[in-house]
Protein backbone atom coordinates (compact mmCIF):
# COMPACT_ATOMS: atom_id res chain seq x y z
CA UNK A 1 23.29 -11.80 23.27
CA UNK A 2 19.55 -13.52 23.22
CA UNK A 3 18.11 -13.71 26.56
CA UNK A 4 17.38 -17.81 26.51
CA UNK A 5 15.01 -16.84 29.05
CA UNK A 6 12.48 -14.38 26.53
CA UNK A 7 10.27 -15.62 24.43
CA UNK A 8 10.26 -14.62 19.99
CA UNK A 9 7.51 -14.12 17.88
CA UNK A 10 9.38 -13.24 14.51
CA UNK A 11 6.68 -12.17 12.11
CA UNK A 12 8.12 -12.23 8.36
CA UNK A 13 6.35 -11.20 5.54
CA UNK A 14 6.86 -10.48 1.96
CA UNK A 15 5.89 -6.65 1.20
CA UNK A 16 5.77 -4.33 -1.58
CA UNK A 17 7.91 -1.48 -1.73
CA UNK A 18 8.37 1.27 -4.48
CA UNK A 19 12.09 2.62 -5.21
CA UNK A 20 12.79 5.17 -7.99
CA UNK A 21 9.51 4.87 -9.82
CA UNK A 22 9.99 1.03 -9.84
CA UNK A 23 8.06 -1.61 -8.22
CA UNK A 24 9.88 -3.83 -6.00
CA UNK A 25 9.44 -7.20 -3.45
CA UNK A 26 11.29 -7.33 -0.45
CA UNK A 27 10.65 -8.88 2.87
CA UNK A 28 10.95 -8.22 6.36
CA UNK A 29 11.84 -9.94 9.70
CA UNK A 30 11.28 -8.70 13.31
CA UNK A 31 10.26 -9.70 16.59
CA UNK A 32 6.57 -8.82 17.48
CA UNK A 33 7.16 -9.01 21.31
CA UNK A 34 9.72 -6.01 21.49
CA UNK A 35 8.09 -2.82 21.92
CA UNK A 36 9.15 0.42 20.66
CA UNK A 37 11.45 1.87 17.85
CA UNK A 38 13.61 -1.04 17.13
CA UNK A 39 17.65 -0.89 15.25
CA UNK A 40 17.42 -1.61 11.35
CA UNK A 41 19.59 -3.93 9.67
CA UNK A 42 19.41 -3.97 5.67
CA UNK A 43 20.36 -6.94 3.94
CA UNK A 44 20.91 -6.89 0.26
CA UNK A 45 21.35 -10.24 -1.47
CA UNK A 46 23.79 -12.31 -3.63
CA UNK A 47 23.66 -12.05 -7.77
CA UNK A 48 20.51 -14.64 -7.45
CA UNK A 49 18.35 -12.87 -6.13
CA UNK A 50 16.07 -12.59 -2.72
CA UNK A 51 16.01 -16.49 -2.09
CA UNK A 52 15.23 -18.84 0.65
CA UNK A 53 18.66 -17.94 2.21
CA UNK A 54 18.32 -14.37 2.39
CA UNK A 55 15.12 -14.90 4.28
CA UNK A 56 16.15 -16.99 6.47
CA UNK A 57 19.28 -14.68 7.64
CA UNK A 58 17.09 -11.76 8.21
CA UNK A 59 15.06 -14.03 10.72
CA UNK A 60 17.99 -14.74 12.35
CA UNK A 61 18.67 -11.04 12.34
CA UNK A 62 15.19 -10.57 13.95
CA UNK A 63 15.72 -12.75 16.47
CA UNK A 64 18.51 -10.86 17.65
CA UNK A 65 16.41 -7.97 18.10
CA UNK A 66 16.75 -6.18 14.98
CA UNK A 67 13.96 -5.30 12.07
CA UNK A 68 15.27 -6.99 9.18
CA UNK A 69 14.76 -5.41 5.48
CA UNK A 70 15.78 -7.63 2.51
CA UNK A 71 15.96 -5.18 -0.68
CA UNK A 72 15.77 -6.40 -4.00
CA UNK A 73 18.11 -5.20 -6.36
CA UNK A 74 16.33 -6.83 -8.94
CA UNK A 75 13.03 -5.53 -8.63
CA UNK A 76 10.61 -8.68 -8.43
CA UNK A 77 12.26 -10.84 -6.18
């Protein structure tokens, strides 16, 4: 449960990430307030691709207090 009380900052941000010798975009979602190691949830996307969406879930995800990691299957988003 969010504390209504605290205060997010969810920084997101499109990165670049290699996997098996081939380069790939994903993008990330976390709270920049919470200090320390923080639980990893990885979200892997519908048959279209790393869209709007997809994003948006894995802020959600961050605002519970997660880091969020949106792999692309496909490679370039």
């Amino acid at each position: 449960m969010v504390n209504a009380n605290s205060i997010s900052n969810i920084k997101t941000e499109e990165i670049v990430y290699v996997s098996n010798g081939k380069q790939a975009k994903g993008y990330i979602a976390y709270d920049e307030n919470r200090k320390g190691k923080l639980p990893v949830i990885i979200i892997v996307h519908e048959w279209w691709g790393l869209n709007d969406y997809v994003k948006s879930r894995a802020r959600q995800i961050g605002e519970l207090g997660y880091f969020a990691f949106d792999a692309d299957l496909f490679g370039n988003g």
